[in-house]
N, C-alpha and C. Protein backbone atom coordinates (compact mmCIF):
# COMPACT_ATOMS: atom_id res chain seq x y z
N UNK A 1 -25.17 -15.82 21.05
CA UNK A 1 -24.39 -16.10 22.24
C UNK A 1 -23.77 -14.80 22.75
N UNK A 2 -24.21 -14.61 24.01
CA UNK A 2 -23.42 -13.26 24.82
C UNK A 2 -22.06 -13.19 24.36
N UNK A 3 -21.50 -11.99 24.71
CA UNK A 3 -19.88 -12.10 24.42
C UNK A 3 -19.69 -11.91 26.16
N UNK A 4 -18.30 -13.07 26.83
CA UNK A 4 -17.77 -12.88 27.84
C UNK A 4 -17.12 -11.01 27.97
N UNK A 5 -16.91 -10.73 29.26
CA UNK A 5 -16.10 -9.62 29.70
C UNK A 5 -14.69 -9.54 28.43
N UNK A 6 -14.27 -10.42 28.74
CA UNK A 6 -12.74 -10.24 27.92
C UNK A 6 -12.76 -10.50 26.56
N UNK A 7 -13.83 -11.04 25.44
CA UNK A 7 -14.06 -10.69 24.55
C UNK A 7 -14.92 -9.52 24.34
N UNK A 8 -15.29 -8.84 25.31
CA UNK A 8 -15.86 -7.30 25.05
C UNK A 8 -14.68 -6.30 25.09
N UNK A 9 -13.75 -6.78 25.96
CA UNK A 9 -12.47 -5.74 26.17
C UNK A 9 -11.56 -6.00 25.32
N UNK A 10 -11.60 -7.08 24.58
CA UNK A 10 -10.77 -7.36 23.45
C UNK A 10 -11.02 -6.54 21.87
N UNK A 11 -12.45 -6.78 21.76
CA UNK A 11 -13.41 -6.12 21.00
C UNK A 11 -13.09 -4.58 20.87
N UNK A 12 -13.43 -3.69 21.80
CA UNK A 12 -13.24 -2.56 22.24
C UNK A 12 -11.86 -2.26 21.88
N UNK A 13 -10.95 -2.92 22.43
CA UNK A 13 -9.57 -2.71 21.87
C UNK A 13 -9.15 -2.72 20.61
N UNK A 14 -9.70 -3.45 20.26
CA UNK A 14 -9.62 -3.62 18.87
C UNK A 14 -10.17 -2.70 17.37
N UNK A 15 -11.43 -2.35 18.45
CA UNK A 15 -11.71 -0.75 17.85
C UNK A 15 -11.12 0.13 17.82
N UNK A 16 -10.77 0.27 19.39
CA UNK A 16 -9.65 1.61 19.39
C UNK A 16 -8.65 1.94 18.82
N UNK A 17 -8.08 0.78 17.96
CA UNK A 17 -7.11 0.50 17.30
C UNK A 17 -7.14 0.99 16.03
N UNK A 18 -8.32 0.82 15.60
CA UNK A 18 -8.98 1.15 14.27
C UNK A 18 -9.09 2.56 14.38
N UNK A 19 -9.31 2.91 15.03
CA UNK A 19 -10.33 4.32 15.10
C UNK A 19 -9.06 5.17 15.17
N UNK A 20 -8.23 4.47 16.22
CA UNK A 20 -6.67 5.56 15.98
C UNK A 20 -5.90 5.77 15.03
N UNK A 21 -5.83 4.60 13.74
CA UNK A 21 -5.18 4.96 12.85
C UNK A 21 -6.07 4.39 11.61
N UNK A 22 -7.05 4.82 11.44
CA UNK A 22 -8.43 5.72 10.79
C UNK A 22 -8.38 7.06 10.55
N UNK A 23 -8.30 7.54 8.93
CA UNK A 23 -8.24 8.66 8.38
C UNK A 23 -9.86 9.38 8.52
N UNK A 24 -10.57 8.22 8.23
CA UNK A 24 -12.21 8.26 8.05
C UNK A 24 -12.75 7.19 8.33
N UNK A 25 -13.88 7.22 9.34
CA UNK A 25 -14.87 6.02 9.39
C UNK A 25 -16.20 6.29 9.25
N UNK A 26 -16.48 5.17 8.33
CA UNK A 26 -17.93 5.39 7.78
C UNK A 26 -18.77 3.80 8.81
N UNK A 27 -20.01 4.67 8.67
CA UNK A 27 -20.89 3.91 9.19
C UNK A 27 -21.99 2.78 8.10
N UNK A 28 -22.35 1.72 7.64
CA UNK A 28 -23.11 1.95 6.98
C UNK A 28 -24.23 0.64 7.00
N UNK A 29 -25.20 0.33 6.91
CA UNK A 29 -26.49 -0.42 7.47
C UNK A 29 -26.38 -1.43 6.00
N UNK A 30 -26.12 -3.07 6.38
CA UNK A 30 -26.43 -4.05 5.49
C UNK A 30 -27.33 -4.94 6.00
N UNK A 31 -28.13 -4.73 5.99
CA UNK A 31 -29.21 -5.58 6.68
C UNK A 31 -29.79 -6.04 5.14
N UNK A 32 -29.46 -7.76 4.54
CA UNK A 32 -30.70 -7.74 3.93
C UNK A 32 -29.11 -8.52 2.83
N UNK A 33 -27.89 -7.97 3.07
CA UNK A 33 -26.73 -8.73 2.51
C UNK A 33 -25.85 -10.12 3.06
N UNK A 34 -26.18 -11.21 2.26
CA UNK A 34 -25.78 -12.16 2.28
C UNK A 34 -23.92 -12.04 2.66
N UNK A 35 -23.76 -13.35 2.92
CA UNK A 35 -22.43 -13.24 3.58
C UNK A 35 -21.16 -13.57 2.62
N UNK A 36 -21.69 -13.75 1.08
CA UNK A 36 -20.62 -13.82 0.24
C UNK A 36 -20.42 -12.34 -0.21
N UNK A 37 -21.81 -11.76 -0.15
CA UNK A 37 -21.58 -10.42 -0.70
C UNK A 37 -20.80 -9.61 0.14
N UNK A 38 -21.16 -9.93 1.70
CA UNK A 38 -20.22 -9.15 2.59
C UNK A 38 -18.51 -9.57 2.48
N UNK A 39 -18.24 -11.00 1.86
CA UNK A 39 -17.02 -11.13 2.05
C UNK A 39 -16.11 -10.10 0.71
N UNK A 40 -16.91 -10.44 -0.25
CA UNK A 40 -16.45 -9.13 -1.60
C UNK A 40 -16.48 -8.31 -1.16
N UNK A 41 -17.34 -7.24 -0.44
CA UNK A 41 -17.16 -5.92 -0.20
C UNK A 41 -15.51 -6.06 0.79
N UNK A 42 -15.48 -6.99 1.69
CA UNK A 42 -14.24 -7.50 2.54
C UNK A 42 -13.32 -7.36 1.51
N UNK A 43 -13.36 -7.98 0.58
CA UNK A 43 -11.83 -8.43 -0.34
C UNK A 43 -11.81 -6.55 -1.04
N UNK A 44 -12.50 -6.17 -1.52
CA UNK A 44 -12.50 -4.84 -2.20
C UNK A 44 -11.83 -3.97 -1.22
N UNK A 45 -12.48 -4.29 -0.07
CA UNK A 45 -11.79 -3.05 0.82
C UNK A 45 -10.12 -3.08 1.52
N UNK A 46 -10.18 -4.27 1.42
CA UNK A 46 -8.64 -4.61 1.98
C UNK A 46 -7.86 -4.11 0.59
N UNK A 47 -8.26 -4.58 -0.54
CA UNK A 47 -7.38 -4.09 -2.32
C UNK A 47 -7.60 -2.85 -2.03
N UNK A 48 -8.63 -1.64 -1.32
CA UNK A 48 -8.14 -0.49 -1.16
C UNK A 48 -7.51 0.08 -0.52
N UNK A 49 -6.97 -0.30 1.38
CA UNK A 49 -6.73 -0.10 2.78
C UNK A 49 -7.61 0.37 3.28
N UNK A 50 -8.80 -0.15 3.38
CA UNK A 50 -9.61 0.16 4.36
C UNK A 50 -10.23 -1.02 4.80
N UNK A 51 -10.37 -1.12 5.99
CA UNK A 51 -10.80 -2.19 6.53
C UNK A 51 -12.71 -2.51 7.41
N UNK A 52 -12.78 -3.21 6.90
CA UNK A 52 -14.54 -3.60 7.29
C UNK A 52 -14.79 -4.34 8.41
N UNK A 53 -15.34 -3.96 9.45
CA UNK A 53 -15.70 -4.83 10.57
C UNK A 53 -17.16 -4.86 11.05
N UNK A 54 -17.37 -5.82 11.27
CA UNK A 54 -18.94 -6.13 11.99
C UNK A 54 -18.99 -5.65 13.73
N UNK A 55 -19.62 -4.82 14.44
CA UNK A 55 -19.10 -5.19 15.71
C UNK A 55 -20.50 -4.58 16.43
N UNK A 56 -20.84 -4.75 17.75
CA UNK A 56 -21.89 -4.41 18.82
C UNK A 56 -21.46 -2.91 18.40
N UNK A 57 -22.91 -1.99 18.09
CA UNK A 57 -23.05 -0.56 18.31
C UNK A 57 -22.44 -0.48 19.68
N UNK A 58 -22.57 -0.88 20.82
CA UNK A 58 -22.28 -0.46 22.17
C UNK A 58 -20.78 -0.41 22.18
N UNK A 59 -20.24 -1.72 21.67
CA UNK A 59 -19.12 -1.44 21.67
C UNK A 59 -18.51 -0.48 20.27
N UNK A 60 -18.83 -0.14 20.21
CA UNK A 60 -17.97 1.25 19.22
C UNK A 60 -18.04 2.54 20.40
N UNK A 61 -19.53 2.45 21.02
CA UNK A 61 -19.75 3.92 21.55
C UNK A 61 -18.67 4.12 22.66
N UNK A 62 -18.55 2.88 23.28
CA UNK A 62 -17.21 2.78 23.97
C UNK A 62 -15.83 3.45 23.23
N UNK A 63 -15.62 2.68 22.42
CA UNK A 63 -14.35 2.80 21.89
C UNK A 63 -14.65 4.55 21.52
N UNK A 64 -15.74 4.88 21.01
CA UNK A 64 -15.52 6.23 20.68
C UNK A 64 -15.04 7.44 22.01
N UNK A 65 -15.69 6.87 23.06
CA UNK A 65 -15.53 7.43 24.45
C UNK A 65 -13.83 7.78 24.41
N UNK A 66 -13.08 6.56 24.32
CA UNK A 66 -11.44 6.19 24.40
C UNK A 66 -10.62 7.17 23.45
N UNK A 67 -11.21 7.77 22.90
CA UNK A 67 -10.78 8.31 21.70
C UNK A 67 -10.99 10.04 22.09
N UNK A 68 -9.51 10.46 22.21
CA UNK A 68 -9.99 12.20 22.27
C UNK A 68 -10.46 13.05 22.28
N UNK A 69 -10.41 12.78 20.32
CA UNK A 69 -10.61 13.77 19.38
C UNK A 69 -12.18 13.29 19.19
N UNK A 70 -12.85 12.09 19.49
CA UNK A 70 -14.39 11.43 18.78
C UNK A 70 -15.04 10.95 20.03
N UNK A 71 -14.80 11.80 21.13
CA UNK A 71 -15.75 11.22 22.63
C UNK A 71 -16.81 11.57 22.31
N UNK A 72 -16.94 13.20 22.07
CA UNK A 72 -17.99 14.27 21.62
C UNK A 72 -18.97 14.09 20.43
N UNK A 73 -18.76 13.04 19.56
CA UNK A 73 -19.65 12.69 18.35
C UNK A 73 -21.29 12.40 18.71
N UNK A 74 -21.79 12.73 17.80
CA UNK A 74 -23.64 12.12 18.30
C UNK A 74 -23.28 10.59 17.68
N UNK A 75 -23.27 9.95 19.06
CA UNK A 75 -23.67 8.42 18.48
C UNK A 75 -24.99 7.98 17.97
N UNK A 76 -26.25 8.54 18.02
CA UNK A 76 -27.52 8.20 17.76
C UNK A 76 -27.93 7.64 16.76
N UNK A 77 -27.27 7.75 15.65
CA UNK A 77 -27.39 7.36 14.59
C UNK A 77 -26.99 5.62 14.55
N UNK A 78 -25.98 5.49 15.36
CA UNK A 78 -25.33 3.87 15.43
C UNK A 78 -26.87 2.89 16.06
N UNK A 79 -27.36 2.84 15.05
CA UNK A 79 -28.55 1.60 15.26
C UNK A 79 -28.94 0.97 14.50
N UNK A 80 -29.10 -0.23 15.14
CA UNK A 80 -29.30 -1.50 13.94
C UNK A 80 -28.10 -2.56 13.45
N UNK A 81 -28.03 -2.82 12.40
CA UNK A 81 -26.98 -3.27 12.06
C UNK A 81 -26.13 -2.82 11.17
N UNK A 82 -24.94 -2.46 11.54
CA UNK A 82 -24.01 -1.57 10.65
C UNK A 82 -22.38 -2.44 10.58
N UNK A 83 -21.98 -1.93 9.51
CA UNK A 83 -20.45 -2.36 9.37
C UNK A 83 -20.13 -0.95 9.23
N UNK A 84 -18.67 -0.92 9.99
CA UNK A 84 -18.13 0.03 10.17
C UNK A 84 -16.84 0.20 9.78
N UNK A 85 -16.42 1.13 8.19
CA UNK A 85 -15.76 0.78 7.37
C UNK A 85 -14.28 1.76 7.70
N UNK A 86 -13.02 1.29 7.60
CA UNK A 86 -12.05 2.13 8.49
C UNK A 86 -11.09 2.72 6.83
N UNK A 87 -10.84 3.76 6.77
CA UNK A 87 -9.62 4.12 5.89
C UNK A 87 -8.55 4.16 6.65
N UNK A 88 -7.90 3.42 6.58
CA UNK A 88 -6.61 3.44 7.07
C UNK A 88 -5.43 3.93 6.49
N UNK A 89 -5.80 4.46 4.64
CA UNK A 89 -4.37 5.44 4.11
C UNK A 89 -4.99 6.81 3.53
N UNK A 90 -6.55 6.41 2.69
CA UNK A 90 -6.52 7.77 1.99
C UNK A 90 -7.95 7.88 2.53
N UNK A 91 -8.30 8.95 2.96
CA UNK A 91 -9.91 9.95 4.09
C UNK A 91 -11.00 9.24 3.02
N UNK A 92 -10.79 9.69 1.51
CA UNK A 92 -11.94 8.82 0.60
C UNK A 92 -12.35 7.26 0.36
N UNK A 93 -11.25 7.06 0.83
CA UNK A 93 -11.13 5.28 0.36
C UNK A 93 -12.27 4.79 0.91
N UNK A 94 -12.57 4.91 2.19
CA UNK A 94 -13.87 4.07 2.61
C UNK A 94 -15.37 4.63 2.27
N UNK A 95 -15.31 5.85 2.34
CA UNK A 95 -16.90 5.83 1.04
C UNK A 95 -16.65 5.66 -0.13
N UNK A 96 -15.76 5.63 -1.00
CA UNK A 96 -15.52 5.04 -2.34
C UNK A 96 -15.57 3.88 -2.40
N UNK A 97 -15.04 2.85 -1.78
CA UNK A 97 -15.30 1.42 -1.62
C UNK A 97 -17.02 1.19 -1.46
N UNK A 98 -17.23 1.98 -0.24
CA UNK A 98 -18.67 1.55 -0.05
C UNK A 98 -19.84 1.79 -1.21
N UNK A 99 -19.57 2.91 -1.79
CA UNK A 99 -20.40 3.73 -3.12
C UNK A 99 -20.39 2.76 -3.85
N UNK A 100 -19.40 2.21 -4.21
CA UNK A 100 -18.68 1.07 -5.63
C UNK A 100 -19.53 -0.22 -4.94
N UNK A 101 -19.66 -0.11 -3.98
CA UNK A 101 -20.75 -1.48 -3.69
C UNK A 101 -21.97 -1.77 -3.71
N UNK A 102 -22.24 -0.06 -3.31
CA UNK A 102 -24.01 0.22 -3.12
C UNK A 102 -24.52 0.31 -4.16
N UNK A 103 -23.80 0.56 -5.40
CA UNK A 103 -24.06 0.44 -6.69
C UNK A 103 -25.05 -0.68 -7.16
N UNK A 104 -24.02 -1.80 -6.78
CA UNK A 104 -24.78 -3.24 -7.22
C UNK A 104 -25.28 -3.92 -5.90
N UNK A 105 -25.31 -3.06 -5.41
CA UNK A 105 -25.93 -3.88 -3.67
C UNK A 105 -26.87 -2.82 -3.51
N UNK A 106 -27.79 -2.29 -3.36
CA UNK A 106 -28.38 -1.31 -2.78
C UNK A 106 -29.14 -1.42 -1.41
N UNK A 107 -28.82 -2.47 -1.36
CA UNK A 107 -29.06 -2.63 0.41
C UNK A 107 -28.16 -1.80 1.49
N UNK A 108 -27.04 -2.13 0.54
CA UNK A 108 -26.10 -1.21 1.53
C UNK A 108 -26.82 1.04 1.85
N UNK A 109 -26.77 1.13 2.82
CA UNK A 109 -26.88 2.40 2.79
C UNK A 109 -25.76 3.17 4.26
N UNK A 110 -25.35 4.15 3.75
CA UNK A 110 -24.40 4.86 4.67
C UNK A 110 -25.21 5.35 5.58
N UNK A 111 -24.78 5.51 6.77
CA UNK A 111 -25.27 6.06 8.05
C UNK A 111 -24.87 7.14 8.56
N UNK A 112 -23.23 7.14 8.57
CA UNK A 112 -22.32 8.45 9.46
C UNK A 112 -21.09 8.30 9.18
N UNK A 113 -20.30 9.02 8.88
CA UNK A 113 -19.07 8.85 9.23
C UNK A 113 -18.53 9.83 9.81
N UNK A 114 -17.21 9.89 10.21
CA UNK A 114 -16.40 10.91 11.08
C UNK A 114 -14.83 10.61 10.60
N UNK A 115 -13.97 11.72 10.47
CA UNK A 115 -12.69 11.50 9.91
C UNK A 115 -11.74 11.99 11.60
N UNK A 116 -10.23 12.01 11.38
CA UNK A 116 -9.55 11.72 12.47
C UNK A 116 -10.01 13.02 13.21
N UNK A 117 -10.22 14.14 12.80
CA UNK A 117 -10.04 15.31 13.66
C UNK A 117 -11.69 15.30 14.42
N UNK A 118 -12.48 14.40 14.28
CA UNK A 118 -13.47 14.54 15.15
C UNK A 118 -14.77 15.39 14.30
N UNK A 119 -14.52 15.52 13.12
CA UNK A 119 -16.20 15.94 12.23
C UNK A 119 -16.68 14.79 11.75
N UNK A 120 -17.78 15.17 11.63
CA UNK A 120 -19.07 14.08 11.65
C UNK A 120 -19.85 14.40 10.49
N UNK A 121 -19.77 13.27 9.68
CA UNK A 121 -20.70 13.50 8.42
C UNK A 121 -21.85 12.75 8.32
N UNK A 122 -22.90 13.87 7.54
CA UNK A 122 -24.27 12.95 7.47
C UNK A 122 -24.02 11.80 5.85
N UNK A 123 -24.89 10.83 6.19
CA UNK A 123 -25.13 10.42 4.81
C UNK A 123 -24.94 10.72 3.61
N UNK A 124 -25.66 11.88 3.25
CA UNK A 124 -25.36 12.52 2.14
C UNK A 124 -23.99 13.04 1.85
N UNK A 125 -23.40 13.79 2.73
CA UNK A 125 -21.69 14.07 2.78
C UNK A 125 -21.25 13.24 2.07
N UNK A 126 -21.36 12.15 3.10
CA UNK A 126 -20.62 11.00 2.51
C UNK A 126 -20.63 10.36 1.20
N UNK A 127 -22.15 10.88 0.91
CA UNK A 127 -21.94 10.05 -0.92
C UNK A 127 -20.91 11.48 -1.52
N UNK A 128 -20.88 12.66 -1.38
CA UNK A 128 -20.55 13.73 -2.17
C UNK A 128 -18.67 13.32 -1.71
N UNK A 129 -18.58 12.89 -0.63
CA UNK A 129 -17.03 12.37 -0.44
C UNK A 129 -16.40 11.11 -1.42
N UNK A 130 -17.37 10.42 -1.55
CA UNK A 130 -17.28 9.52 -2.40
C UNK A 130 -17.03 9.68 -3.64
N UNK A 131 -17.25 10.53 -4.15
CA UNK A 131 -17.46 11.27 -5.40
C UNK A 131 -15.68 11.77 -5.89
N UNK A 132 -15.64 12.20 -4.93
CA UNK A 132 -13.71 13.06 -4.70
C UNK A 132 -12.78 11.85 -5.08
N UNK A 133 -11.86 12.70 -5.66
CA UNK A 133 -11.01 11.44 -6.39
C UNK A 133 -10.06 11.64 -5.44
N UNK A 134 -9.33 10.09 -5.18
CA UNK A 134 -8.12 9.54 -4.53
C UNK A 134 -7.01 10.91 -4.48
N UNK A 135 -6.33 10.23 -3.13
CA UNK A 135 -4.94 11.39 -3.09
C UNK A 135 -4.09 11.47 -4.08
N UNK A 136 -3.92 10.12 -4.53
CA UNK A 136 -2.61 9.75 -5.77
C UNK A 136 -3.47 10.49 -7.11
N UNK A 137 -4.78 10.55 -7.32
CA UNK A 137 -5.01 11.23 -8.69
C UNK A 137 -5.20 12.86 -8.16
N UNK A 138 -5.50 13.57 -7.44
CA UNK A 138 -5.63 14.71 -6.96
C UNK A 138 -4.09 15.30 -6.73
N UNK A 139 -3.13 14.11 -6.54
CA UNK A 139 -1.05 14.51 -6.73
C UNK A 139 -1.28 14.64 -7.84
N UNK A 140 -1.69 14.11 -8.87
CA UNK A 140 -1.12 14.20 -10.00
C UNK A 140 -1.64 15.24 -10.81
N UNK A 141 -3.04 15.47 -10.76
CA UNK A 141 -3.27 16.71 -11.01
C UNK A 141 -2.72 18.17 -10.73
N UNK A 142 -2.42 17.95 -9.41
CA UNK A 142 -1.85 19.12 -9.11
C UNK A 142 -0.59 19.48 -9.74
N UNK A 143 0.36 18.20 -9.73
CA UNK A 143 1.44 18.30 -10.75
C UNK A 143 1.22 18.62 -11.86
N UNK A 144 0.29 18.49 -12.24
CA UNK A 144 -0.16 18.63 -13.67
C UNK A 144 -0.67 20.52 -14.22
N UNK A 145 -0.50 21.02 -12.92
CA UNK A 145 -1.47 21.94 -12.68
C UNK A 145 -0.30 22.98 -13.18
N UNK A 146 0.92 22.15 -11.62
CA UNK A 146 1.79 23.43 -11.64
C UNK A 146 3.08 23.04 -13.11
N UNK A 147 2.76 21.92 -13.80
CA UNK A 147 3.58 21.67 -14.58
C UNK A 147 3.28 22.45 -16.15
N UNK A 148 2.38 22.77 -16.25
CA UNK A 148 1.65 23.20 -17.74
C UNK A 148 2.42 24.29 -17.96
N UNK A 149 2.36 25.51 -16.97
CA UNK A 149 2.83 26.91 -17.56
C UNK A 149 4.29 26.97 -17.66
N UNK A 150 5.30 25.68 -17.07
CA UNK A 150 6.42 25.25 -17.86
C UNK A 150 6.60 24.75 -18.55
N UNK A 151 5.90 23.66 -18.91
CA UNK A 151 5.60 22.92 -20.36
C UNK A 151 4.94 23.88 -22.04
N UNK A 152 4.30 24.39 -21.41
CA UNK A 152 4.07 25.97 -22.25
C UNK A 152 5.33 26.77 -22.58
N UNK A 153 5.72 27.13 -21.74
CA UNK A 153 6.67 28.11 -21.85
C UNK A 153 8.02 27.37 -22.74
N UNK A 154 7.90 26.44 -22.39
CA UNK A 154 9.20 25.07 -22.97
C UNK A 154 8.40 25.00 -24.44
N UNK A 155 7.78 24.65 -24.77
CA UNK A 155 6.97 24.94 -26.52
C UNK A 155 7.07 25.81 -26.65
N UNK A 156 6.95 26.74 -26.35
CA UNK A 156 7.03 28.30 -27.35
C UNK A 156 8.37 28.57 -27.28
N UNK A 157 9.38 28.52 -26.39
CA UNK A 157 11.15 28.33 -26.79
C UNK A 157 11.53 27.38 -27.47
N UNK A 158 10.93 26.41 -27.80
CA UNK A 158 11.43 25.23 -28.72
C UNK A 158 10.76 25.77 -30.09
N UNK A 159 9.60 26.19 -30.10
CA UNK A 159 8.89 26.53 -31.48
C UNK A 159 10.05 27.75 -32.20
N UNK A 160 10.70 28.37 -31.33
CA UNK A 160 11.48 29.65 -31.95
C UNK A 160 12.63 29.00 -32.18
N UNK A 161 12.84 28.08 -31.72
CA UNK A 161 14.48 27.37 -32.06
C UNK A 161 14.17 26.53 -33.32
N UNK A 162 12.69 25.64 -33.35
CA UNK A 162 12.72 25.13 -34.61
C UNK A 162 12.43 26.00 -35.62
N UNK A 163 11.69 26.93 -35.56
CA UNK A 163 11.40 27.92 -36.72
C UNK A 163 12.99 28.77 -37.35
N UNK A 164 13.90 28.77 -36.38
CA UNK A 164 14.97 29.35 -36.51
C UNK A 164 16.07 28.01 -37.75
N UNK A 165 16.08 26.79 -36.84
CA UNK A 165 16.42 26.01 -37.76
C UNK A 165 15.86 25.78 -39.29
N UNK A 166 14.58 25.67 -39.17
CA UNK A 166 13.63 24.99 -40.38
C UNK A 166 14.15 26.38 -41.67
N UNK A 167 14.66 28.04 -40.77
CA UNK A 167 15.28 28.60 -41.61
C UNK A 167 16.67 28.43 -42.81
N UNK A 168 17.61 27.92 -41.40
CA UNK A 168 18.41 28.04 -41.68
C UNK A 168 18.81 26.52 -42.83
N UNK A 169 17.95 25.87 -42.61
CA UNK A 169 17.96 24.63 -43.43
C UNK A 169 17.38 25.01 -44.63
N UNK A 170 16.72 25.75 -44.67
CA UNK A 170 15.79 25.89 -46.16
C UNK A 170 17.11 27.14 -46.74
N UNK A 171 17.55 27.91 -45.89
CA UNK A 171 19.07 28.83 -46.72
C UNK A 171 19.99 27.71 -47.24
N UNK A 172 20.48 27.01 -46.34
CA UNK A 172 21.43 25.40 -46.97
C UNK A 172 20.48 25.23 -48.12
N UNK A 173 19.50 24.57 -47.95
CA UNK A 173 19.10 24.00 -49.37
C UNK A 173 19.03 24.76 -50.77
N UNK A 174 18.60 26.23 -50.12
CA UNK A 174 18.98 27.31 -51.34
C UNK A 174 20.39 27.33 -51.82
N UNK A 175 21.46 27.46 -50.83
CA UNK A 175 22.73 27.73 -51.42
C UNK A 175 23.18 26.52 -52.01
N UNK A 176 22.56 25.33 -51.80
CA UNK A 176 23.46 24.03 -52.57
C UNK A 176 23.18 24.10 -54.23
N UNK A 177 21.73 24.52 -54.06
CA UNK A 177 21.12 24.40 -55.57
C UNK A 177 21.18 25.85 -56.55
């Protein structure tokens, strides 16, 4: 069934919406996935913040038009049937979701994605993005990074304070006996 005018402009809007507060959007072709499997990949992606939508290639190319920073993208690639997967907190979340699916789905395959500032990734990118660990484990590493050569430095001043004690305890034990 056609879509009326005002469910195309609703549509469109509704992209634009996405696309504006979209860290990263991936493109990616399920042709061949049943609709329970699409609703899991749905439930997975919402437990990550990224959000999955089905929608007319035409209408994205629109919505991409509306969009600043992503007028300039090669749409060519948008053909066929694609879901178009939105990160809405962390740039990896939506090829990590998708990777974690294509795993046991291999129907799924990535197409394109593009993050807020307007670069455009091929396929392959995108699996090697996928790969990159989350913001919250990449914080913690880094904490971890800049925390060591104080945590170091804090052991080897504690090792001289206990070696200093473990002295002065073994002199007590001499002088009692």
């Amino acid at each position: 069934m056609a879509l009326s005018k005002q469910q195309k402009e609703d549509a469109v809007s509704k992209i634009d919406g996405l696309l504006s507060s979209s860290k990263m959007t991936v493109a990616a072709k399920y042709t061949g996935l049943g609709v329970k499997q699409m609703q899991e990949l749905r439930r997975d992606a919402k437990a990550n913040g990224v959000a999955i939508t089905v929608v007319k290639n035409r209408l994205v190319k629109v919505a991409l038009k509306n969009q600043e920073n992503l007028k300039d993208l090669d749409t060519a690639s948008l053909e066929g049937q694609l879901a178009y997967a939105f990160s809405l907190e962390d740039e990896v979340a939506a090829p990590q979701v998708l990777a974690r699916f294509a795993k046991d789905h291999p129907e799924l395959e990535f197409v394109t994605g593009f993050n807020e500032a307007g670069e455009q990734f091929s396929a392959d990118q995108i699996v090697q993005l996928s790969k990159l660990p989350s913001k919250d484990v990449m914080r913690g590493q880094l904490v971890g990074t800049i925390a060591a050569p104080l945590s170091g430095f804090m052991n080897v001043m504690s090792g001289n304070i206990r070696g200093l004690a473990n002295v002065l305890n073994a002199r007590k034990a001499a002088i009692e006996n």
